[in-house]
N, C-alpha and C. Protein backbone atom coordinates (compact mmCIF):
# COMPACT_ATOMS: atom_id res chain seq x y z
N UNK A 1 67.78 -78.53 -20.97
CA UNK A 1 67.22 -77.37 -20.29
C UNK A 1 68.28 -76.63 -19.49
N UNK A 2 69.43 -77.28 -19.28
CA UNK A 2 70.70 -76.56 -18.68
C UNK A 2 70.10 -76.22 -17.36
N UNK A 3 69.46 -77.25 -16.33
CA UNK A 3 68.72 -76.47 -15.27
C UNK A 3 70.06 -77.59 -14.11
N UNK A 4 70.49 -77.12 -12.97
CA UNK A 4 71.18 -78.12 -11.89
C UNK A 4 70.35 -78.14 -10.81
N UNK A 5 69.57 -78.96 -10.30
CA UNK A 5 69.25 -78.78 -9.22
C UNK A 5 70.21 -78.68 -7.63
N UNK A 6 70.31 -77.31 -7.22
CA UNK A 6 71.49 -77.05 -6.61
C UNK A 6 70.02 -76.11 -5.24
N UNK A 7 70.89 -75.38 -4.94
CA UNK A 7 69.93 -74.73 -4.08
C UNK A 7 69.12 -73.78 -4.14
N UNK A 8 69.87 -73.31 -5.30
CA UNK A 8 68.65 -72.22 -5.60
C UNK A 8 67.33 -73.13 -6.40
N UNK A 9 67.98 -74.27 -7.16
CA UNK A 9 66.83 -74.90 -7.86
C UNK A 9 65.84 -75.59 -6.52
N UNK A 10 66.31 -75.89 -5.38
CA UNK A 10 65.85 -76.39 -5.07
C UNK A 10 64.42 -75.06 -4.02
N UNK A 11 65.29 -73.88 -4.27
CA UNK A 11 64.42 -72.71 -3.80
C UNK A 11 63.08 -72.64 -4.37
N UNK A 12 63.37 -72.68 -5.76
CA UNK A 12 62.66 -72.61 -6.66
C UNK A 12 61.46 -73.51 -6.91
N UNK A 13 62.01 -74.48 -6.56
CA UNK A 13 60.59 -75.61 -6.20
C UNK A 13 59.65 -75.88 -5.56
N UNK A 14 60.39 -74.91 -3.93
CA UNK A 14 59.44 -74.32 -2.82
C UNK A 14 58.77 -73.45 -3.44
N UNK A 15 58.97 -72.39 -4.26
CA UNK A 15 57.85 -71.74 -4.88
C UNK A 15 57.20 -72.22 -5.54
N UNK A 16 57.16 -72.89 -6.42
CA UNK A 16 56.50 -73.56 -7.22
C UNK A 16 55.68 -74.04 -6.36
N UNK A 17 56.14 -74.78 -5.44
CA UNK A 17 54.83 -75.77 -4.39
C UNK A 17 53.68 -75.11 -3.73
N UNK A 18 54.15 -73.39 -3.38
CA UNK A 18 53.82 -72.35 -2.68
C UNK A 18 52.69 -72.05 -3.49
N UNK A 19 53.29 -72.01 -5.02
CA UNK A 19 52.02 -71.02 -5.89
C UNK A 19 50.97 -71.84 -5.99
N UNK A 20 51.30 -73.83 -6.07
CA UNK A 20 50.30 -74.36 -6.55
C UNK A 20 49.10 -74.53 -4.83
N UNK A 21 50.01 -74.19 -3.74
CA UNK A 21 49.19 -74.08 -2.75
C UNK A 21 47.85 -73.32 -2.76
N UNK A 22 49.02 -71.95 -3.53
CA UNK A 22 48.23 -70.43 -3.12
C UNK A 22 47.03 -70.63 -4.32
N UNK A 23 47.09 -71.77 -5.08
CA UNK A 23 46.04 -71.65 -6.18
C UNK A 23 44.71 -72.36 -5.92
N UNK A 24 44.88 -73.70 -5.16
CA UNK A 24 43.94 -74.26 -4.38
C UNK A 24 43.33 -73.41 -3.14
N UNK A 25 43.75 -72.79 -2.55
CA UNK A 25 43.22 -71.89 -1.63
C UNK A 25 42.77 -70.72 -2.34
N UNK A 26 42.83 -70.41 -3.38
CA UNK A 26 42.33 -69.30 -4.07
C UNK A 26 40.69 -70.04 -4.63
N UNK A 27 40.96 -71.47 -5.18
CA UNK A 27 39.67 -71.82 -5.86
C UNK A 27 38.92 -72.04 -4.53
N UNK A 28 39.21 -72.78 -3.68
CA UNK A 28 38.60 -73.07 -2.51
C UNK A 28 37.74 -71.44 -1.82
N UNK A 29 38.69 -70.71 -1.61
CA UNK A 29 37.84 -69.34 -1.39
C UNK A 29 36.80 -68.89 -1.87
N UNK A 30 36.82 -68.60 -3.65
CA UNK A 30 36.20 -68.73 -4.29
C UNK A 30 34.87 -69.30 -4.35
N UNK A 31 34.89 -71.05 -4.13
CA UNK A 31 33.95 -71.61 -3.88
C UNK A 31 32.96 -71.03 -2.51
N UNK A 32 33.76 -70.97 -1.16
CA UNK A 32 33.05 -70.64 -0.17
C UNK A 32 32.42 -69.47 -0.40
N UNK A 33 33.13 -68.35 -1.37
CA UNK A 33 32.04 -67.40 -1.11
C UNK A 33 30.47 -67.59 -2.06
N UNK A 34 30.54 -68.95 -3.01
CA UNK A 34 29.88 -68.69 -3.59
C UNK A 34 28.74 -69.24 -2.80
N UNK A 35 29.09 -70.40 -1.88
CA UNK A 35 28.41 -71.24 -1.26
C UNK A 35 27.75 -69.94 0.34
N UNK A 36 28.26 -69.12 0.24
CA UNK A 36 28.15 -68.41 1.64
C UNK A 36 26.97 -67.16 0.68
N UNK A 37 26.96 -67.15 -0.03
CA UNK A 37 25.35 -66.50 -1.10
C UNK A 37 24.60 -67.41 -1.27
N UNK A 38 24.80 -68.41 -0.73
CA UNK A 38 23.18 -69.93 -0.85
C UNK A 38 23.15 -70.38 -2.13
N UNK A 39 24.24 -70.21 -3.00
CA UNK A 39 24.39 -71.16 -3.78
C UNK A 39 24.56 -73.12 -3.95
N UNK A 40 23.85 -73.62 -4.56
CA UNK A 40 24.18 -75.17 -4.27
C UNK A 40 25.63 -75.14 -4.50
N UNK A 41 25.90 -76.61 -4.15
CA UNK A 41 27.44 -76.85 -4.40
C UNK A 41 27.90 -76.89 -5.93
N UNK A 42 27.21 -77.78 -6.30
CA UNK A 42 27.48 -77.78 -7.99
C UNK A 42 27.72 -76.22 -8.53
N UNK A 43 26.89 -75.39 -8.40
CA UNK A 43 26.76 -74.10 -8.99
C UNK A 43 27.73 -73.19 -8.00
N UNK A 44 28.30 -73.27 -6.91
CA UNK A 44 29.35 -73.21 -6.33
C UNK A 44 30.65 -73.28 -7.22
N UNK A 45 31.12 -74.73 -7.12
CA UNK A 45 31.72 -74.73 -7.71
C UNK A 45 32.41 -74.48 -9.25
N UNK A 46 31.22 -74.42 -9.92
CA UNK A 46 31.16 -74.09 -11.14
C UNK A 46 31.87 -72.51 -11.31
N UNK A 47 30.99 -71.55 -10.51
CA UNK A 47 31.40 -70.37 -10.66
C UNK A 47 32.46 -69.95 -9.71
N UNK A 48 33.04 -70.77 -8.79
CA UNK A 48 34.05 -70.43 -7.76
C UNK A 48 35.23 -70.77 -8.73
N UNK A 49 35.22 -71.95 -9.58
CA UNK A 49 36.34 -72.29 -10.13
C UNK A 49 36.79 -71.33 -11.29
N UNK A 50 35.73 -70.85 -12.02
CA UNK A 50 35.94 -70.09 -13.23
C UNK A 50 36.40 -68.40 -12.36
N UNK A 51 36.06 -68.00 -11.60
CA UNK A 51 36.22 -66.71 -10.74
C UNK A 51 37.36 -66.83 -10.55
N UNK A 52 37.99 -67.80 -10.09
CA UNK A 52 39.38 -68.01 -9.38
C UNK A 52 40.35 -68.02 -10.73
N UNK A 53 40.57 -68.69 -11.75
CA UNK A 53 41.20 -68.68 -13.07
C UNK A 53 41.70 -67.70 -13.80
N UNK A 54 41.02 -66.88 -14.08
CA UNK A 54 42.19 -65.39 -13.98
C UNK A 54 43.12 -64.62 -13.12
N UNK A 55 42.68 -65.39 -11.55
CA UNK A 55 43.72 -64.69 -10.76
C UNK A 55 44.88 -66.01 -10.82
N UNK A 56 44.41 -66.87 -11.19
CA UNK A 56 45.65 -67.80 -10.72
C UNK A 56 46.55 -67.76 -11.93
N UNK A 57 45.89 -66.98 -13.39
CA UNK A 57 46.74 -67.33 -14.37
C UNK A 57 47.66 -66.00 -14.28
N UNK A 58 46.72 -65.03 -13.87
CA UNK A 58 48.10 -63.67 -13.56
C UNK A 58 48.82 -64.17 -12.64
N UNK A 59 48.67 -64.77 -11.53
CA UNK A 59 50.08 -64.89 -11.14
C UNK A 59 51.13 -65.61 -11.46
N UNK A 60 50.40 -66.65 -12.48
CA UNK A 60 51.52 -67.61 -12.79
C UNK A 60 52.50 -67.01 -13.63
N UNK A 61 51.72 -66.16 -14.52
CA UNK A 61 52.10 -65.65 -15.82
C UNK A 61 53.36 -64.67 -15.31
N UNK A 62 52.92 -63.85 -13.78
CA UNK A 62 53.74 -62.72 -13.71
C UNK A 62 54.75 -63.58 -13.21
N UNK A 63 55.00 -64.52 -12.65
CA UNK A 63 56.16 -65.14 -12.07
C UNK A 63 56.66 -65.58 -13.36
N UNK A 64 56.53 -66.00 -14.44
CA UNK A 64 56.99 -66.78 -15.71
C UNK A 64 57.69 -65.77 -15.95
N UNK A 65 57.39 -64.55 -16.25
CA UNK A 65 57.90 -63.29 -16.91
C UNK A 65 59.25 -63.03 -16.09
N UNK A 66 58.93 -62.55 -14.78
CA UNK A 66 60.32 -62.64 -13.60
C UNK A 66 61.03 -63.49 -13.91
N UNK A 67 60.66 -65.01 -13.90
CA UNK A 67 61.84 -65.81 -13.86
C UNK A 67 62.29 -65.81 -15.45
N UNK A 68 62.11 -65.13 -16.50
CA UNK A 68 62.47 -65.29 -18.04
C UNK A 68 63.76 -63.86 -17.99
N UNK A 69 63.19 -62.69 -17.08
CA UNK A 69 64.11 -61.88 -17.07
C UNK A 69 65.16 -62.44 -16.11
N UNK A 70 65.16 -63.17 -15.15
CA UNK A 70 66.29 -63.92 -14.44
C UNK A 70 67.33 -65.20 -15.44
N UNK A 71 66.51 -65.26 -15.89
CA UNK A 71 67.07 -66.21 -16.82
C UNK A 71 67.84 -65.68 -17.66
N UNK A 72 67.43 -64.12 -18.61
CA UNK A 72 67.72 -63.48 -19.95
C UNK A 72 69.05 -63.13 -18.76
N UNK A 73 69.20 -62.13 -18.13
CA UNK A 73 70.09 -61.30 -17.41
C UNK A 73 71.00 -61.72 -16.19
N UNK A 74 70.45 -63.20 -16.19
CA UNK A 74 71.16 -63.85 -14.75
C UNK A 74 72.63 -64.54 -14.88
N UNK A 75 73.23 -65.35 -13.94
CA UNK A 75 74.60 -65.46 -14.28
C UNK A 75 73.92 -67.03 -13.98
N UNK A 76 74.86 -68.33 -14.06
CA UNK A 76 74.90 -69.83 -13.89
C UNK A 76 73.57 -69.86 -13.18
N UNK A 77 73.88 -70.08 -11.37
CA UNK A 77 73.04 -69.85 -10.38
C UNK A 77 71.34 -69.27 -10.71
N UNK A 78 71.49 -67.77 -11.18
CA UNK A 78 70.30 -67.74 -11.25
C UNK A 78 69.20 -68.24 -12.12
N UNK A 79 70.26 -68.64 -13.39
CA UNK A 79 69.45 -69.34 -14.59
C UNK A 79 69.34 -70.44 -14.04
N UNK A 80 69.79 -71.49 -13.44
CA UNK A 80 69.18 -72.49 -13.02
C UNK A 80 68.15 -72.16 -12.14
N UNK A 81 68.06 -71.56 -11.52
CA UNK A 81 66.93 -71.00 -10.67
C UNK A 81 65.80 -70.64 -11.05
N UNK A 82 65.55 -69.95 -12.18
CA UNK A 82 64.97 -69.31 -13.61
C UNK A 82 64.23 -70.09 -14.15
N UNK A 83 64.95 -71.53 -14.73
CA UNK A 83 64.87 -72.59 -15.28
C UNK A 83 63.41 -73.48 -14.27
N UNK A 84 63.77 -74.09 -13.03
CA UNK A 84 63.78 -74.85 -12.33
C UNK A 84 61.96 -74.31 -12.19
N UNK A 85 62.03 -72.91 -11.73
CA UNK A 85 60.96 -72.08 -11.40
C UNK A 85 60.13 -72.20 -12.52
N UNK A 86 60.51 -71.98 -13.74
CA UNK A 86 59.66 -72.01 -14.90
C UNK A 86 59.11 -73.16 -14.77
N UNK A 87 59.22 -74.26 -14.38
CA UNK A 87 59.48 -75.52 -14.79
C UNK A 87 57.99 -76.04 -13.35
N UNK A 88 58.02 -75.39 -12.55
CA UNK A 88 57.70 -75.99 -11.77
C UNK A 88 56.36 -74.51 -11.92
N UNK A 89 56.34 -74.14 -11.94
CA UNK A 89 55.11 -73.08 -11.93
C UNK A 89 54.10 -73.98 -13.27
N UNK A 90 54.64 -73.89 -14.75
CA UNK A 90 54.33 -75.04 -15.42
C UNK A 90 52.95 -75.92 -14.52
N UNK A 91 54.20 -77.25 -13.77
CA UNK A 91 53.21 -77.94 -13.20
C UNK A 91 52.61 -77.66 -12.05
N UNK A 92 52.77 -76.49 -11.45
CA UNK A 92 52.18 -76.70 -10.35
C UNK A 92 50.27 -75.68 -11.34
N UNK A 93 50.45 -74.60 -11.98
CA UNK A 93 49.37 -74.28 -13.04
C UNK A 93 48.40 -75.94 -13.44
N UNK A 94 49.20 -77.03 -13.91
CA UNK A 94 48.64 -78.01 -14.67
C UNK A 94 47.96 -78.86 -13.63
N UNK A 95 48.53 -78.61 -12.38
CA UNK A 95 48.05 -79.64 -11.04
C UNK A 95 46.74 -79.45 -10.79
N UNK A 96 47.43 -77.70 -10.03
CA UNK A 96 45.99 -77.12 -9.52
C UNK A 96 44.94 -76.63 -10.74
N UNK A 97 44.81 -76.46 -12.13
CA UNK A 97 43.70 -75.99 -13.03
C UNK A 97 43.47 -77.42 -13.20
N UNK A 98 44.03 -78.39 -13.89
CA UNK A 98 43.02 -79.75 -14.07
C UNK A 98 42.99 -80.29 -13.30
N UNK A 99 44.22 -80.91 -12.41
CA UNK A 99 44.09 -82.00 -11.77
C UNK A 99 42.97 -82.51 -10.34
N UNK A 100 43.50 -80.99 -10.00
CA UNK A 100 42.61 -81.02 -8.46
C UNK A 100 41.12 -80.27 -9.03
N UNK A 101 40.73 -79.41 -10.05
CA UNK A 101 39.73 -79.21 -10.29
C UNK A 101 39.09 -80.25 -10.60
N UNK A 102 39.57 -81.33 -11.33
CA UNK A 102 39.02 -82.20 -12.14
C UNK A 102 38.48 -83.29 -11.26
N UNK A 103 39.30 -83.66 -10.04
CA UNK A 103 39.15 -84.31 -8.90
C UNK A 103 38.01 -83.77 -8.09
N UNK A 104 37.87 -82.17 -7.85
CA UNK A 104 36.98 -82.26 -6.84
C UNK A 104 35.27 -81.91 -7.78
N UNK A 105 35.88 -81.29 -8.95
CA UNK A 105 34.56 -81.93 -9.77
C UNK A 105 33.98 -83.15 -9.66
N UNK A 106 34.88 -84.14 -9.11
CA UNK A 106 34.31 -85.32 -9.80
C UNK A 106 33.27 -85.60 -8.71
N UNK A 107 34.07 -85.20 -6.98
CA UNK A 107 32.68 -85.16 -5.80
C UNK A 107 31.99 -84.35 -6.02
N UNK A 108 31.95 -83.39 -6.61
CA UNK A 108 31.04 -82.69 -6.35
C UNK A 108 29.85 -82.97 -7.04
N UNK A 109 30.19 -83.82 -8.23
CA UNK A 109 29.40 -84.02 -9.23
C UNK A 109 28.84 -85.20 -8.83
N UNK A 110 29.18 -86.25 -8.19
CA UNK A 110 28.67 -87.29 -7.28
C UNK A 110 27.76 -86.72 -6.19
N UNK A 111 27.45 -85.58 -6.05
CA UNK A 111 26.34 -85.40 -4.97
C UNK A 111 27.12 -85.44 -3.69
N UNK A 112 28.03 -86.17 -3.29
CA UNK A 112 28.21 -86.42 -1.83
C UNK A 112 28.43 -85.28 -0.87
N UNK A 113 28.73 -84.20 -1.35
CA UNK A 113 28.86 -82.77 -0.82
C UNK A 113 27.44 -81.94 -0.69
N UNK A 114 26.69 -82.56 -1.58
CA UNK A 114 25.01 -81.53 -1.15
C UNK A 114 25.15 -81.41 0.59
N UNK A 115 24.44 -80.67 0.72
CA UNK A 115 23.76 -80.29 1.84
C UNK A 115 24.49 -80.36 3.14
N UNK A 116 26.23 -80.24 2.57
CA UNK A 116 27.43 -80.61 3.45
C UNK A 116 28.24 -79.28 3.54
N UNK A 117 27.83 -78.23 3.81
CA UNK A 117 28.73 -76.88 3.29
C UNK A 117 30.09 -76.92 4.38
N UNK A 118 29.82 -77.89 5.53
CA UNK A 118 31.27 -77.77 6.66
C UNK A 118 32.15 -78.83 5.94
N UNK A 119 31.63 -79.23 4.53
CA UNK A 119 33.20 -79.92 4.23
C UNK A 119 34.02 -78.53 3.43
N UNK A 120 32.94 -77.46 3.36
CA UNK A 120 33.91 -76.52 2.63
C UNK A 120 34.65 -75.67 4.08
N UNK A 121 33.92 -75.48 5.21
CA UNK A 121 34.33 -74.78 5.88
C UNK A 121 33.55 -73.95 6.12
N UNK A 122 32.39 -73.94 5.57
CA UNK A 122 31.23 -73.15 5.83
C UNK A 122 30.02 -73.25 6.96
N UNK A 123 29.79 -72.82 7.94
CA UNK A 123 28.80 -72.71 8.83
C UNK A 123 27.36 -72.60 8.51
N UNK A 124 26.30 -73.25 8.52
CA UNK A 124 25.31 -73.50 7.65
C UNK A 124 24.75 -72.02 8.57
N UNK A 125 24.69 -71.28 9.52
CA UNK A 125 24.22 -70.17 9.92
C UNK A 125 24.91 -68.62 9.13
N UNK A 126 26.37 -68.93 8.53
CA UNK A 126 26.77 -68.05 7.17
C UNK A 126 26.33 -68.22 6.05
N UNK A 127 25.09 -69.37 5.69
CA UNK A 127 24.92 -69.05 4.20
C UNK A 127 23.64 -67.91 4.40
N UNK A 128 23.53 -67.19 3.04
CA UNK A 128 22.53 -66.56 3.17
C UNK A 128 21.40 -67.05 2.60
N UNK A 129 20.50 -67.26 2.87
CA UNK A 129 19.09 -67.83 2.44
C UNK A 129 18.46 -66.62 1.31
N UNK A 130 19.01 -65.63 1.20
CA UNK A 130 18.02 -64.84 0.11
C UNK A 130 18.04 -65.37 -1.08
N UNK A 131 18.94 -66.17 -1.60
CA UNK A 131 19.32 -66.95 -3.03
C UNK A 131 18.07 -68.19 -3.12
């Protein structure tokens, strides 16, 4: 892969860590608002996770593209940088779409979250009861 982990690679990994942050806080949002319309949790999550999935794949996608033109046009330095980034957007996409979805599916799907909306962060006086 011709990648060095040097400093820019190691820049690059902070983003990577950043996006897979910014992707869990994107599904998590998601969820609350679905849960803040009096949705159950299950059906929460269901549609918080699928809502959130096109925004997390444009951004991954638009950073893939950046770092491919850094790569095509860059000198040593930035192609490792390029490299490193590709590399880590990759998994941080594979973390946050299965791993942690798949994980908090799995409570959610265990019930233990019913009738618990402050483990999302939600104030049971913000949901709306018209649902």
């Amino acid at each position: 892969m011709q990648g060095v982990l040097t400093l820019p690679g190691l820049a690059a990994l902070v983003l990577g860590v950043g996006m897979a942050v910014d992707a869990n806080i994107i599904t998590y949002e998601r969820i609350k608002e679905e849960l803040r319309e009096g949705r159950s949790v299950i059906s929460a999550f269901k549609l918080g996770t699928s809502r959130s999935f096109s925004t997390i794949v444009d951004a991954n996608i638009t950073t893939i593209i950046a770092a491919g033109v850094l790569f095509y046009y860059g000198t040593s330095s930035v192609q490792g940088f390029a490299v490193v980034l590709i590399v880590s957007i990759l998994t941080s996409f594979l973390t946050a779409v299965l791993l942690t979805r798949f994980l908090l599916g799995l409570w959610v799907k265990s019930r233990i979250f019913n009738k618990k909306p402050r483990v999302f962060g939600i104030k049971e006086r913000d949901i709306d009861a018209r649902q």
